[in-house]
Protein backbone atom coordinates (compact mmCIF):
# COMPACT_ATOMS: atom_id res chain seq x y z
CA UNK A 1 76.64 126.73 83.93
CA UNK A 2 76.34 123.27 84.98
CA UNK A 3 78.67 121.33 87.33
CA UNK A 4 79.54 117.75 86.24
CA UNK A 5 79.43 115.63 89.56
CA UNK A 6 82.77 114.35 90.76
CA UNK A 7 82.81 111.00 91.03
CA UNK A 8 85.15 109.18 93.58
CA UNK A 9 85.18 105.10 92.59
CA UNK A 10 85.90 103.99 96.05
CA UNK A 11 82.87 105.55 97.16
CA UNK A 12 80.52 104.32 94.69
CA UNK A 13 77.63 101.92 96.29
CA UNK A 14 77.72 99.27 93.32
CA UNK A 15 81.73 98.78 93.70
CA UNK A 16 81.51 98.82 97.34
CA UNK A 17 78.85 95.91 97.43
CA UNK A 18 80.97 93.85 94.69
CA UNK A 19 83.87 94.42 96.52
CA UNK A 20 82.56 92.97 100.31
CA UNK A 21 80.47 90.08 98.07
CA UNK A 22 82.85 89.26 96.67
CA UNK A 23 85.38 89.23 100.22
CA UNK A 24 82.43 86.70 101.29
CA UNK A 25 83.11 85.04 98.46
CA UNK A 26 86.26 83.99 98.87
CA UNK A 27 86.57 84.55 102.86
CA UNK A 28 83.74 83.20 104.87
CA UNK A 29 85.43 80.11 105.70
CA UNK A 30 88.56 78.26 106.00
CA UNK A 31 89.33 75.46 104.48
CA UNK A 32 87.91 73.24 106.77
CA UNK A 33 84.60 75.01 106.64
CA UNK A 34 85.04 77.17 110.01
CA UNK A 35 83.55 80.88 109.79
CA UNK A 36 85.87 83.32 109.63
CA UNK A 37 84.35 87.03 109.53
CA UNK A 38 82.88 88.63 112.08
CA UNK A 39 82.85 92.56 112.11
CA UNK A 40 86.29 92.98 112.94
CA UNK A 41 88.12 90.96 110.06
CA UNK A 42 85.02 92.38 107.23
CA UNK A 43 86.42 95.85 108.23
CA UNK A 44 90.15 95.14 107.98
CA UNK A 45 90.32 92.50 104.68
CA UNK A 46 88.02 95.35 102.98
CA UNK A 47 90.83 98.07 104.31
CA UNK A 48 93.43 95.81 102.89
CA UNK A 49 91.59 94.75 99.31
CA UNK A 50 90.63 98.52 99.17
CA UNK A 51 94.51 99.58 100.26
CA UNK A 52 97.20 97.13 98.29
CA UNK A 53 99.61 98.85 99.28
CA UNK A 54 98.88 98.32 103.12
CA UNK A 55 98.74 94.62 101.70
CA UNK A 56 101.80 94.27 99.93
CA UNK A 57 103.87 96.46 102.82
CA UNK A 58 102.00 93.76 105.53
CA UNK A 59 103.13 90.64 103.00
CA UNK A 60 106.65 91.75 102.43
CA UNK A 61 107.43 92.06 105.62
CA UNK A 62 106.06 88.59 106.74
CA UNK A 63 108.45 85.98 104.63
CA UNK A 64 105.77 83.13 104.89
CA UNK A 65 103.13 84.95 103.25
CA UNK A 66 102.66 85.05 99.35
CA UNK A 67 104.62 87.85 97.56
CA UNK A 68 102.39 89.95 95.00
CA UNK A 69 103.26 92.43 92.88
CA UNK A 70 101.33 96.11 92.77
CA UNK A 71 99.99 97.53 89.43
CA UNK A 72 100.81 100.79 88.25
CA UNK A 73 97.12 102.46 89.36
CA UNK A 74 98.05 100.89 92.99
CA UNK A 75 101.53 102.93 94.03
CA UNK A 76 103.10 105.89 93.93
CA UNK A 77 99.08 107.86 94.27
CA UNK A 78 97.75 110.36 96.39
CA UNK A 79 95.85 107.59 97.69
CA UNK A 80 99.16 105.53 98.68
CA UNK A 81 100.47 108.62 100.45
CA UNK A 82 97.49 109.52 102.45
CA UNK A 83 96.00 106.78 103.41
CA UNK A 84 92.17 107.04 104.76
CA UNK A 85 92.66 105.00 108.28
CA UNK A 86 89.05 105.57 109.40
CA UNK A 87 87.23 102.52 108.18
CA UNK A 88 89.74 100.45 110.74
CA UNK A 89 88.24 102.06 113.45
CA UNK A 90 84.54 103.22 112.17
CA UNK A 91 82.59 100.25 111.42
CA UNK A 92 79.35 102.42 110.23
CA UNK A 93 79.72 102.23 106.69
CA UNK A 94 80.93 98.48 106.45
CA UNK A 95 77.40 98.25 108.69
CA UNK A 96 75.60 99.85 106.08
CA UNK A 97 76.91 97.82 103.48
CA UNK A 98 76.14 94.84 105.57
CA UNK A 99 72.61 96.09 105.94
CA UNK A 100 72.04 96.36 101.80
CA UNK A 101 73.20 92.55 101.66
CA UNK A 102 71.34 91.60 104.66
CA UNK A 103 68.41 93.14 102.47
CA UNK A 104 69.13 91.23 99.39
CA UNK A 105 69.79 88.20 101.05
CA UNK A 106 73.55 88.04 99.49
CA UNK A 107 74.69 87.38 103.18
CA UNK A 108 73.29 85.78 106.05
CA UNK A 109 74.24 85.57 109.74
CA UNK A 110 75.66 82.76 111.59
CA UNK A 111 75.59 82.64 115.72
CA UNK A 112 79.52 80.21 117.07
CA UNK A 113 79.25 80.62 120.32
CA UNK A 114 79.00 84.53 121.92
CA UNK A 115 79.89 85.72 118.13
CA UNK A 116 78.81 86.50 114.81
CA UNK A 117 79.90 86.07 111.68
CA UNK A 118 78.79 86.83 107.92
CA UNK A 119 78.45 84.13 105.38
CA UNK A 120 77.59 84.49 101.63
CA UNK A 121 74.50 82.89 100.41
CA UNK A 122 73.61 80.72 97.15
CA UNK A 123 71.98 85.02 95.77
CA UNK A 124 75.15 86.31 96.63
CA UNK A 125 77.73 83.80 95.12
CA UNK A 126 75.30 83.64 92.08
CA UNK A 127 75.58 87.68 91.90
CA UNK A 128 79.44 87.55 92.19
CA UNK A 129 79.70 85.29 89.51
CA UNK A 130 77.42 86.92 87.37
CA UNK A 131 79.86 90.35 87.22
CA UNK A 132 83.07 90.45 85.48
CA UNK A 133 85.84 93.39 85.48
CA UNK A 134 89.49 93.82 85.79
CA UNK A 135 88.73 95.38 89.24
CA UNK A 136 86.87 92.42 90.73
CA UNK A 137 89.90 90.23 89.22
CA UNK A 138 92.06 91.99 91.18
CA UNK A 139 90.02 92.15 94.13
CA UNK A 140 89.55 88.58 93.94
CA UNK A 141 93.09 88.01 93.76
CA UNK A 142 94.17 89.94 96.85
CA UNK A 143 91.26 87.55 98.37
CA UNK A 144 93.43 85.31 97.91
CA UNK A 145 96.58 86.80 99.53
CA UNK A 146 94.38 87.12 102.34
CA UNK A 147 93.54 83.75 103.18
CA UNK A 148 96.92 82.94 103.64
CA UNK A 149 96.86 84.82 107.26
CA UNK A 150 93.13 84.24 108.01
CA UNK A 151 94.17 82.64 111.03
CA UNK A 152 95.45 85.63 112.71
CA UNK A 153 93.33 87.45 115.09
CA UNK A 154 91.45 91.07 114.12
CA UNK A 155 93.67 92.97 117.13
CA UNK A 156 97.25 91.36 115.56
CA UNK A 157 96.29 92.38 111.86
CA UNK A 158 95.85 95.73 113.48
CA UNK A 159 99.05 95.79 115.60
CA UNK A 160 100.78 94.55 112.19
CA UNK A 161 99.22 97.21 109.74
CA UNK A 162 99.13 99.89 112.46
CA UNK A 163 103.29 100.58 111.90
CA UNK A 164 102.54 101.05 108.21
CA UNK A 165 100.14 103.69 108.22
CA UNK A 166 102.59 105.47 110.86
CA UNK A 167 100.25 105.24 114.05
């Protein structure tokens, strides 16, 4: 008899990749051109984009930030009520991600001061443009939540998701 594989979406490569393009996308830089991710804030906007839950819990308790509503698929899951904390504090597989981009040259590195920070590149808007789902929508649209609290430090988005997921 053969076994069909399993297939768990959040761990496919292909999503994965789309889903930190498309982050760059929409979150290297502030408005007035400044980078904004280094390591740290990759990690936690792709917890939160990956996680709407932790991002609508994190937005409805901050008054100034933009209220969004969750879809169906995104509460009341397994994945809601067990939430995977791990890429918070392991960085390896965001690294490895980083790595395949580095590779394709859909990212590039820029040196402010004693820190890094990823940027998108022409290839990598180009291949963010060139895919269209209902997913990426979304995930371009909680993007967008996001930048609203770009300016706040990777160790107070922690301190400020950390009471959600109960630690």
């Amino acid at each position: 008899m053969n076994k069909l594989p399993f297939i768990i979406p959040e761990r496919d490569l292909n999503l994965r990749i789309s889903v930190v393009v498309m982050i760059l996308d929409r979150l290297s830089y502030t408005k007035r051109r400044k980078h904004i991710l280094n390591l740290d804030k990759l990690a936690i906007y792709e917890f939160l984009v990956t996680q709407p839950f932790v991002l609508h819990e994190l937005v409805k308790n901050d008054s100034s930030l933009p209220y969004f509503s969750l879809q169906e698929n995104e509460k009341g899951s397994v994945r809601t009520k067990y939430i995977n904390k791990k890429s918070l504090i392991d960085y390896s597989s965001i690294k490895e991600l980083l790595q395949i981009l580095l590779i394709y040259q859909f990212v590039k590195i820029e040196r402010d001061k004693n820190e890094f920070f990823y940027v998108i590149t022409e290839q990598g808007a180009e291949f963010i443009d060139a895919i269209e789902s209902d997913y990426l929508y979304r995930v371009r649209e909680l993007c967008d939540v996001i930048s609203k609290f770009t300016s706040i430090s990777s160790s107070n988005l922690k301190r400020l998701i950390n009471p959600i997921l109960g630690v």
